[in-house]
Structures are given as structure tokens and as C-alpha cells.
PDB file of N, CA and C in Angstrom:
ATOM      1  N   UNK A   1      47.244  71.810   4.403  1.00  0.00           N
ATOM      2  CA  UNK A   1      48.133  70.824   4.992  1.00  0.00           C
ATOM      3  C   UNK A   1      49.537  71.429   5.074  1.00  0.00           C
ATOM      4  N   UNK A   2      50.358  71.203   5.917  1.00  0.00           N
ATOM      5  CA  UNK A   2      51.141  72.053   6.436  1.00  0.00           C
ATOM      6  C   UNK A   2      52.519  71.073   5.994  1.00  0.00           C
ATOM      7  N   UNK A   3      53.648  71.868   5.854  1.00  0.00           N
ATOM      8  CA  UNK A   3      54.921  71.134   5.596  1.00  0.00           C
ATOM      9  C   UNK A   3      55.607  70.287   6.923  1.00  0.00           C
ATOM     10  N   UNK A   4      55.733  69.349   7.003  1.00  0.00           N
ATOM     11  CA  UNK A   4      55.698  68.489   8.064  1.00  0.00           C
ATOM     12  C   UNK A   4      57.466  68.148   7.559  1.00  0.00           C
ATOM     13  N   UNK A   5      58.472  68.370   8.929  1.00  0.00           N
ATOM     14  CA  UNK A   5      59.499  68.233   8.614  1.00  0.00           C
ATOM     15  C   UNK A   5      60.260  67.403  10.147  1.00  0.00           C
ATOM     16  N   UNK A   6      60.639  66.391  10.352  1.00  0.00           N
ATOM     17  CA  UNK A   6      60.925  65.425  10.886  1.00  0.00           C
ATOM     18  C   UNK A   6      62.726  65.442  10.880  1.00  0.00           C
ATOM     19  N   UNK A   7      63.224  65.913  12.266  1.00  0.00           N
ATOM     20  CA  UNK A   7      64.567  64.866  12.832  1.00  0.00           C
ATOM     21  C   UNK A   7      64.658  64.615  13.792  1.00  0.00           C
ATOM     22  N   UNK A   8      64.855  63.329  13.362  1.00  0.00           N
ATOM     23  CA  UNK A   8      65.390  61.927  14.664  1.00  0.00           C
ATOM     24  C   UNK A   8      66.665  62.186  14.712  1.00  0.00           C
ATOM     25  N   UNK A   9      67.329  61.774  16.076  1.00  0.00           N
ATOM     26  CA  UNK A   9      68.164  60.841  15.968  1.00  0.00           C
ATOM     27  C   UNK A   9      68.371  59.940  17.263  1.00  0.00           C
ATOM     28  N   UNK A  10      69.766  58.877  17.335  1.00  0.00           N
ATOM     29  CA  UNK A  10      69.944  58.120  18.310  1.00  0.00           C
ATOM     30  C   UNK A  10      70.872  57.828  19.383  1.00  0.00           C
ATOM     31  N   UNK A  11      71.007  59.704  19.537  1.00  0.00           N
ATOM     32  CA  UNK A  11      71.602  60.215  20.648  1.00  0.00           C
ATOM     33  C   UNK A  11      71.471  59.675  21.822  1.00  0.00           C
ATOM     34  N   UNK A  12      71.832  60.351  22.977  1.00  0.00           N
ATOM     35  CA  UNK A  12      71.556  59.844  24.874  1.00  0.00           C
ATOM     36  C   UNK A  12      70.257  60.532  24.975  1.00  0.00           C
ATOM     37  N   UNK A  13      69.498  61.343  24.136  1.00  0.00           N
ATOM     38  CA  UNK A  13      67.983  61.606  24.448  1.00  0.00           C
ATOM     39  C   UNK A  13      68.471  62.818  25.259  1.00  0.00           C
ATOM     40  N   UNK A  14      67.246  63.408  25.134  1.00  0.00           N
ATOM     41  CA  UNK A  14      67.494  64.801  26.347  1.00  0.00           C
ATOM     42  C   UNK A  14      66.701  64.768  27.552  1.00  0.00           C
ATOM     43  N   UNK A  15      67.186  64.978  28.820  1.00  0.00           N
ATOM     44  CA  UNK A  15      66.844  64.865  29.831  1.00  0.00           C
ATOM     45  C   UNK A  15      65.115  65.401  29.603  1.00  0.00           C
ATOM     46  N   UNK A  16      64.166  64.549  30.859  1.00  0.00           N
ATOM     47  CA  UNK A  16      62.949  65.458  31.087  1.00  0.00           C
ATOM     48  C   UNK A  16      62.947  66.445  31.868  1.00  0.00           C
ATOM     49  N   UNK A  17      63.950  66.629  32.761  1.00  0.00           N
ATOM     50  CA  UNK A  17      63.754  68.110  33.327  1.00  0.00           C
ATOM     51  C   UNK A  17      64.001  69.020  32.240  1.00  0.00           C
ATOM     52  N   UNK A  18      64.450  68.651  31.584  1.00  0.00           N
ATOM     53  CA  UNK A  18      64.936  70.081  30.356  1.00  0.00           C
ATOM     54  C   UNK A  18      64.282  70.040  29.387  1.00  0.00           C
ATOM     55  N   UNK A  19      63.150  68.699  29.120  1.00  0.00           N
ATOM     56  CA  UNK A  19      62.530  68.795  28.023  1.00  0.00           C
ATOM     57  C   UNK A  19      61.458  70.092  27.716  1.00  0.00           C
ATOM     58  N   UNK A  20      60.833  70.447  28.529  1.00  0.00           N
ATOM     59  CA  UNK A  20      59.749  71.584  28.637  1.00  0.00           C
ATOM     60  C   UNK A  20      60.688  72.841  28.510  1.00  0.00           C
ATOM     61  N   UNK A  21      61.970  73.011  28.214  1.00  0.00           N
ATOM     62  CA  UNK A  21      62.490  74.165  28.223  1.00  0.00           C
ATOM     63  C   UNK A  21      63.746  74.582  27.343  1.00  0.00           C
ATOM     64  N   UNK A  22      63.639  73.109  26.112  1.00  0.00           N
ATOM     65  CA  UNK A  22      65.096  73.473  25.210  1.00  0.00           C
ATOM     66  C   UNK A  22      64.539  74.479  24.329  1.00  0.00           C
ATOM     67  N   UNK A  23      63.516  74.837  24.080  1.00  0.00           N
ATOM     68  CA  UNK A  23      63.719  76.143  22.952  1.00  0.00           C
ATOM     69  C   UNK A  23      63.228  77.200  23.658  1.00  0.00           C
ATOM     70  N   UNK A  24      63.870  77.390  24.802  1.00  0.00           N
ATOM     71  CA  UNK A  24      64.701  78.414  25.852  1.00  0.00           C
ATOM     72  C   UNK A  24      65.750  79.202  25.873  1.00  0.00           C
ATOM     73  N   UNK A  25      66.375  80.147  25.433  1.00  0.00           N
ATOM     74  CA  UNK A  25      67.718  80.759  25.339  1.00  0.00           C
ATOM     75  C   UNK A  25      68.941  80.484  26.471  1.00  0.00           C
ATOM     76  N   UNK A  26      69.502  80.387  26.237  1.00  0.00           N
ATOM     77  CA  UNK A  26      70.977  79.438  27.002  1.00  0.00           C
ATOM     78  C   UNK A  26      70.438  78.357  28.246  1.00  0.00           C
ATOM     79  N   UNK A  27      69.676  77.419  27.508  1.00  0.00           N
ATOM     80  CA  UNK A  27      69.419  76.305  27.994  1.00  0.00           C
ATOM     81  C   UNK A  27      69.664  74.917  26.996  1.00  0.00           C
ATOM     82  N   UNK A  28      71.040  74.308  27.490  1.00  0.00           N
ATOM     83  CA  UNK A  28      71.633  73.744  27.294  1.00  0.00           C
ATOM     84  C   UNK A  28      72.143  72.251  28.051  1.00  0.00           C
ATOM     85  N   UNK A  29      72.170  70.845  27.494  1.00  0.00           N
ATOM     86  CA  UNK A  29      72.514  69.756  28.179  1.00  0.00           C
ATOM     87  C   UNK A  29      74.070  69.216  27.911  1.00  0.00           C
ATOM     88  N   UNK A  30      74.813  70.264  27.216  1.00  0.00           N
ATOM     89  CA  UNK A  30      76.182  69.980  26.825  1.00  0.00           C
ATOM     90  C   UNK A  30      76.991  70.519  27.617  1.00  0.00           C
ATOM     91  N   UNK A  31      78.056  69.860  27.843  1.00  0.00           N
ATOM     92  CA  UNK A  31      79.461  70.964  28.214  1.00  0.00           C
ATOM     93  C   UNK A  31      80.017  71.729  27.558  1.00  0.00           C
ATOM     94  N   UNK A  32      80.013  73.184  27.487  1.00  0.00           N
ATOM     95  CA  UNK A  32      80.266  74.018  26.815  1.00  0.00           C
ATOM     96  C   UNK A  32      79.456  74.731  25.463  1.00  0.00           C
ATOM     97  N   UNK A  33      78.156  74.050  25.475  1.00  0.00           N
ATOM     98  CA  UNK A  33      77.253  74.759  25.092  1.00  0.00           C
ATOM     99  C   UNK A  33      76.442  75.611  25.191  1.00  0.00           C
ATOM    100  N   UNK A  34      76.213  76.749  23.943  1.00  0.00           N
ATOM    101  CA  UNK A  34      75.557  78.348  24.192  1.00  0.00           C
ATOM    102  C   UNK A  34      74.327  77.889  24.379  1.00  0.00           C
ATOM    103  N   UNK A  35      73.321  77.156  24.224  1.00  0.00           N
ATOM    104  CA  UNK A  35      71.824  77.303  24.527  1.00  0.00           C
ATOM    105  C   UNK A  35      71.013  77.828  23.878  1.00  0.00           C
ATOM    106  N   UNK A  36      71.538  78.501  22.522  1.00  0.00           N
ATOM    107  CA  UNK A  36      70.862  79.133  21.952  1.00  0.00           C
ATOM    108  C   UNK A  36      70.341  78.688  20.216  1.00  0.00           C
ATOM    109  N   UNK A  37      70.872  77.277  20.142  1.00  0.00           N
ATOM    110  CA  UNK A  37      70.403  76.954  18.394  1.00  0.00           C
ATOM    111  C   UNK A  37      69.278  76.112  18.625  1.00  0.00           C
ATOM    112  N   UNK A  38      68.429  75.803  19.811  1.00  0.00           N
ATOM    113  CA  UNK A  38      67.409  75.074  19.495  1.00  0.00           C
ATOM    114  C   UNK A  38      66.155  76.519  19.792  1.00  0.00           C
ATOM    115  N   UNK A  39      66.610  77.307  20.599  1.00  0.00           N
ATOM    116  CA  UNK A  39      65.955  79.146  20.494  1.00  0.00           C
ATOM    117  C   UNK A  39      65.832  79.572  19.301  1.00  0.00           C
ATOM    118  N   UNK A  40      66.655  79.237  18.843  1.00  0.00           N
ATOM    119  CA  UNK A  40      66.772  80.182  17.665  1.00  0.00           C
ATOM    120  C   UNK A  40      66.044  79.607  16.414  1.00  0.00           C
ATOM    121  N   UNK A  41      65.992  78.192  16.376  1.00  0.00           N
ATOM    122  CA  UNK A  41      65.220  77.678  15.296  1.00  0.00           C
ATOM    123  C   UNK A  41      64.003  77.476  15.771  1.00  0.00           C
ATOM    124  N   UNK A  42      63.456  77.551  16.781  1.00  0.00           N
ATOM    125  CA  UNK A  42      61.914  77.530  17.161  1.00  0.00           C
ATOM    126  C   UNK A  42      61.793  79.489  17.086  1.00  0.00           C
ATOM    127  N   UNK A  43      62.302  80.450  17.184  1.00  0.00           N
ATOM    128  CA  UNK A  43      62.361  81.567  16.979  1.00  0.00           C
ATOM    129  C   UNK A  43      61.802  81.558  15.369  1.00  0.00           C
ATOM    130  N   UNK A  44      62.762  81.227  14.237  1.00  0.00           N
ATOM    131  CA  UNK A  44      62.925  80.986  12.981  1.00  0.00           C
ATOM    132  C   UNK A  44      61.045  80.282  12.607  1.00  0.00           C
ATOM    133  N   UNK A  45      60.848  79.171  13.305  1.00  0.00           N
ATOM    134  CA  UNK A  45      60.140  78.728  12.752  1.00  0.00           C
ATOM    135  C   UNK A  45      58.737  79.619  12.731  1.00  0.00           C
ATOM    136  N   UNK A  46      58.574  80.097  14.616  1.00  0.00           N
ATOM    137  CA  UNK A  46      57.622  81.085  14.937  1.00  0.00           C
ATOM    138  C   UNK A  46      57.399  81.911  13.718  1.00  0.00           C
ATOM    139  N   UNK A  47      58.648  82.895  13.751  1.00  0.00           N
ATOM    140  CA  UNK A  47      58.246  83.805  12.365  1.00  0.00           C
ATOM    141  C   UNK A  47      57.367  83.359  11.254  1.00  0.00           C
ATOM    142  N   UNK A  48      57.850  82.043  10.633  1.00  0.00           N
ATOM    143  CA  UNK A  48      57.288  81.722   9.461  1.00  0.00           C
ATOM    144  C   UNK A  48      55.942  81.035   9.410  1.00  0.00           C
ATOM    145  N   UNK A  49      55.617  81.149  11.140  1.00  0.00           N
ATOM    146  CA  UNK A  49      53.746  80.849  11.062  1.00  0.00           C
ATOM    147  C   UNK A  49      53.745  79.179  11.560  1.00  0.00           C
ATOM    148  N   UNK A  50      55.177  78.848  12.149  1.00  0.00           N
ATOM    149  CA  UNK A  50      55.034  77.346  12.522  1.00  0.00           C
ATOM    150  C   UNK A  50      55.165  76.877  13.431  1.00  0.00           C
ATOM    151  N   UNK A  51      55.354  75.299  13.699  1.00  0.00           N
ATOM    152  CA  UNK A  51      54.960  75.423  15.203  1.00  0.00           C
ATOM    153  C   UNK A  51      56.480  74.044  15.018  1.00  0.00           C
ATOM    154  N   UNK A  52      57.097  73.848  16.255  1.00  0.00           N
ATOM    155  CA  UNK A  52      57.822  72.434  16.585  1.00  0.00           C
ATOM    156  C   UNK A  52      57.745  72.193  17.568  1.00  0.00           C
ATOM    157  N   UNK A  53      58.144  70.608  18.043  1.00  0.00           N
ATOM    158  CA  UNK A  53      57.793  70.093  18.824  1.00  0.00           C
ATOM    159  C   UNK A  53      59.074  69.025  19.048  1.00  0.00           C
ATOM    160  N   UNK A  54      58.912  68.585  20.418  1.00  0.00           N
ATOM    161  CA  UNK A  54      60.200  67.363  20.765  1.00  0.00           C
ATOM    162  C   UNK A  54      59.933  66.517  21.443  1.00  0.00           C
ATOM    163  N   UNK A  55      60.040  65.748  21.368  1.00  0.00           N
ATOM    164  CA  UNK A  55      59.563  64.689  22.226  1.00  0.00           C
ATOM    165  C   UNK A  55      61.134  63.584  22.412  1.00  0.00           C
ATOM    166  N   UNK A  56      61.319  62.885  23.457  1.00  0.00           N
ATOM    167  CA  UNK A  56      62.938  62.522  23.391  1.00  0.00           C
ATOM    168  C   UNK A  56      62.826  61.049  24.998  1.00  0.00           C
ATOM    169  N   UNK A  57      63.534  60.107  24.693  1.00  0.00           N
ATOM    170  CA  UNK A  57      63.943  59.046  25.219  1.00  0.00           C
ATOM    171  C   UNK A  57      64.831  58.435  25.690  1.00  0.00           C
ATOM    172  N   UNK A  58      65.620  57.748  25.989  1.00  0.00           N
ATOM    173  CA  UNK A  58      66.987  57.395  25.930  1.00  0.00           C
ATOM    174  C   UNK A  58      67.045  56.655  24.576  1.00  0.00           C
ATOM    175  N   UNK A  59      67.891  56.978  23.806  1.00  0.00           N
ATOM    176  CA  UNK A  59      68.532  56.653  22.456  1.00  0.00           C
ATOM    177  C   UNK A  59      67.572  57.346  21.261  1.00  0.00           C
ATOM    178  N   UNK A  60      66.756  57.990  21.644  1.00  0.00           N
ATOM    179  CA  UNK A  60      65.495  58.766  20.625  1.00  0.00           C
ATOM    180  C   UNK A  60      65.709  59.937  20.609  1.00  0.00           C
ATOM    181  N   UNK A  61      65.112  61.201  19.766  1.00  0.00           N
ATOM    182  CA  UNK A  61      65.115  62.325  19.998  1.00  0.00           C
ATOM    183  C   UNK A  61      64.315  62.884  19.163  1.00  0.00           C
ATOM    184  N   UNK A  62      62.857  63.399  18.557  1.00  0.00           N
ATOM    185  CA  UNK A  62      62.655  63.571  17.713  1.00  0.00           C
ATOM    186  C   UNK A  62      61.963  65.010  17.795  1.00  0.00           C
ATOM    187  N   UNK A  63      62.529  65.788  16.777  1.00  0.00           N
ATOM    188  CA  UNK A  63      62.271  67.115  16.520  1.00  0.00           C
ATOM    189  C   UNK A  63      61.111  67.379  15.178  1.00  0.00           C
ATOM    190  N   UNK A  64      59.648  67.683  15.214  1.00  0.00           N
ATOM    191  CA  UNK A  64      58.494  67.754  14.498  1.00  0.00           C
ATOM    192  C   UNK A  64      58.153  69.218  14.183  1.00  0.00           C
ATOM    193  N   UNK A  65      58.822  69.987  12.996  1.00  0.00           N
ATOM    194  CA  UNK A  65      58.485  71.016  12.575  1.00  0.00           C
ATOM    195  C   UNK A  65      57.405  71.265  11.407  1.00  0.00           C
ATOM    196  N   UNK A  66      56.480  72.124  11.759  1.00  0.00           N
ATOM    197  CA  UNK A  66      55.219  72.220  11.156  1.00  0.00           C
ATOM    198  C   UNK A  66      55.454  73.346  10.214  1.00  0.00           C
ATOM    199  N   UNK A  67      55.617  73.431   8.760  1.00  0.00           N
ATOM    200  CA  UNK A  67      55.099  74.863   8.700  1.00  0.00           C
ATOM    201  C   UNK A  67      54.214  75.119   7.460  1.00  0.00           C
ATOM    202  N   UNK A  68      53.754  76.259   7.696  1.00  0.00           N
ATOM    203  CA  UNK A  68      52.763  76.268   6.364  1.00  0.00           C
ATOM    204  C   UNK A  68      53.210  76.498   5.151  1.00  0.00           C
ATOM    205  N   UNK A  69      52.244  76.173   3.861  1.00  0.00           N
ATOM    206  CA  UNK A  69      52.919  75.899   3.006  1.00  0.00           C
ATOM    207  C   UNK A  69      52.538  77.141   1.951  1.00  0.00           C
ATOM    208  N   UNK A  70      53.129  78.003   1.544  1.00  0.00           N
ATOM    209  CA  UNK A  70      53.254  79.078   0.527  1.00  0.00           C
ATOM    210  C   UNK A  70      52.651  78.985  -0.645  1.00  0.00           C
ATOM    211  N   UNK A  71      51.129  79.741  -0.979  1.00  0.00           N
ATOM    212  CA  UNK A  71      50.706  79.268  -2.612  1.00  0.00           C
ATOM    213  C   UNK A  71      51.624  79.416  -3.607  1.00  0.00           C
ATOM    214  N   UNK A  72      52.559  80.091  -3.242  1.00  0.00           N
ATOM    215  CA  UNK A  72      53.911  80.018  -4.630  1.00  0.00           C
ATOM    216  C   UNK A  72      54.450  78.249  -4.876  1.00  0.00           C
ATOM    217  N   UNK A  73      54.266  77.881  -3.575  1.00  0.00           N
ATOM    218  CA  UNK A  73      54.849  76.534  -3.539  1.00  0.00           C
ATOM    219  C   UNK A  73      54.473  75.233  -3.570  1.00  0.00           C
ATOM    220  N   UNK A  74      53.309  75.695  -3.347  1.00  0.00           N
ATOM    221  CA  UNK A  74      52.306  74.045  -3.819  1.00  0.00           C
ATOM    222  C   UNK A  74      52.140  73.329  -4.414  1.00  0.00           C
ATOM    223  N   UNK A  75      52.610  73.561  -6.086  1.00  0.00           N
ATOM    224  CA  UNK A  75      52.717  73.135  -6.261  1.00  0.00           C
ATOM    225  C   UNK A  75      53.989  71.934  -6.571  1.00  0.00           C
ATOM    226  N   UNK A  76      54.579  72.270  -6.308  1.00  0.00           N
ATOM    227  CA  UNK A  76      56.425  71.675  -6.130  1.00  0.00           C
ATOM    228  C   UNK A  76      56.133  70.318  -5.768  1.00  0.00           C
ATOM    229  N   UNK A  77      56.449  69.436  -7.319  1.00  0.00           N
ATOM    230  CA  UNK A  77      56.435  68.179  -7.314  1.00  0.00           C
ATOM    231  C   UNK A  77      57.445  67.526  -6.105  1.00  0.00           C
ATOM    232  N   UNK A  78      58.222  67.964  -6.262  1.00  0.00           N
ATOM    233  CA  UNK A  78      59.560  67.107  -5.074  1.00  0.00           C
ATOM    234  C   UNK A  78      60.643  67.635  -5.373  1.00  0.00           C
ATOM    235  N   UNK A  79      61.677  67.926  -3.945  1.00  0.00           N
ATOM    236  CA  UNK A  79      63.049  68.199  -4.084  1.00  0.00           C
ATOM    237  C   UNK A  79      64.063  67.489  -4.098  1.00  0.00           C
ATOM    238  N   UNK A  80      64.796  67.354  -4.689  1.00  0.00           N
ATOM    239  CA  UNK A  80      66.444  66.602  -4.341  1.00  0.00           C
ATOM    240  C   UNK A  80      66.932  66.808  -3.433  1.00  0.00           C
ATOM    241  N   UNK A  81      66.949  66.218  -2.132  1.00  0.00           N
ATOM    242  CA  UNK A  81      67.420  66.181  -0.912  1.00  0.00           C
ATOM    243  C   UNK A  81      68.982  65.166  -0.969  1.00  0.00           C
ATOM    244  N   UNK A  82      69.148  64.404  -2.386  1.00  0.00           N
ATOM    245  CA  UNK A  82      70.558  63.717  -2.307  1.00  0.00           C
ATOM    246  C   UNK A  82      71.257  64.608  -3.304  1.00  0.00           C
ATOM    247  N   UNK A  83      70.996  65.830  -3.844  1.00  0.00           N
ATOM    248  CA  UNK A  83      72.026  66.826  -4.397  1.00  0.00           C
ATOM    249  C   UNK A  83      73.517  66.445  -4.061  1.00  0.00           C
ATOM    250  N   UNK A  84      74.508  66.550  -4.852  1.00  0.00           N
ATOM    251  CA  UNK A  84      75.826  66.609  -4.364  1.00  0.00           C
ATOM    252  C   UNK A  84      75.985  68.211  -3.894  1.00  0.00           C
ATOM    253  N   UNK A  85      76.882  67.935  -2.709  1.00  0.00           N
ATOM    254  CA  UNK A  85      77.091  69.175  -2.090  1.00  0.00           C
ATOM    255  C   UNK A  85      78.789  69.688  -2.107  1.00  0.00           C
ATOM    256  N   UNK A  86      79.354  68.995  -2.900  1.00  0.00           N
ATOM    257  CA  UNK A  86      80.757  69.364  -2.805  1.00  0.00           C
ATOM    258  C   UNK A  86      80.805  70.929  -3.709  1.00  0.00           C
TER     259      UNK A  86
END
């Protein structure tokens, strides 16, 4: 079973002409944006044997990263994701 890692949010959604092509290198729906951090983390994920996915609406956006899970790491009861970060 694979590490299943989930972000939403409730942005303007990303267009469907561009949906089939944001983890594309300088393909971008911003003004003045490089095109290259949603490349680069589907790049990132590739390496590590995983797969993501997007699916997006008006006010939706959701980004579904798969990856496998490391026998060093399996067993890992749970992380602190509310750590203080200061």
C-alpha cells in the first residue's frame, strides 16, 4: 500500500486546456510564472517510484501523490505534522 498524499485547495481551479499539461516544463496559468514547480515535483516524485495526479474545478484543485513506501519505514506509527516551526 502506497503513501497516499493529498492537496486541495480553493483556488480559481486550473483551466482544462492546461489540465493535461501542468507537469510540463514552463507551462504555467499565472502572470509571471516559471512553469516549472509543478515539473519539477512530478519529476521528484517519478524518481522515487511514484505517480501524481490532478484533477481541478472552479474553486477545487486537488493534487494525489502516490508513493511507495520504504521497508525502513513501515513501520512509523505517525508523524507530527503540527510541529512548531519557528
Amino acid at each position: 500500500m502506497p503513501l497516499q498524499i493529498d492537496v486541495i485547495d480553493t483556488g480559481s481551479g486550473i483551466s482544462p486546456d492546461l489540465l493535461g499539461y501542468v507537469f510540463e516544463p514552463f507551462v504555467s496559468n499565472k502572470s509571471g510564472g516559471s512553469g516549472l514547480g509543478l515539473a519539477l515535483v512530478a519529476s521528484v516524485v517519478s524518481e522515487h517510484g511514484g505517480a501524481i495526479d490532478v484533477s481541478s474545478s472552479v474553486g477545487k484543485t486537488h493534487f494525489k501523490i502516490n508513493l511507495p513506501i520504504s521497508t525502513k519505514i513501515k513501520n512509523l506509527k505517525s508523524i507530527n505534522h503540527n510541529r512548531d516551526r519557528s
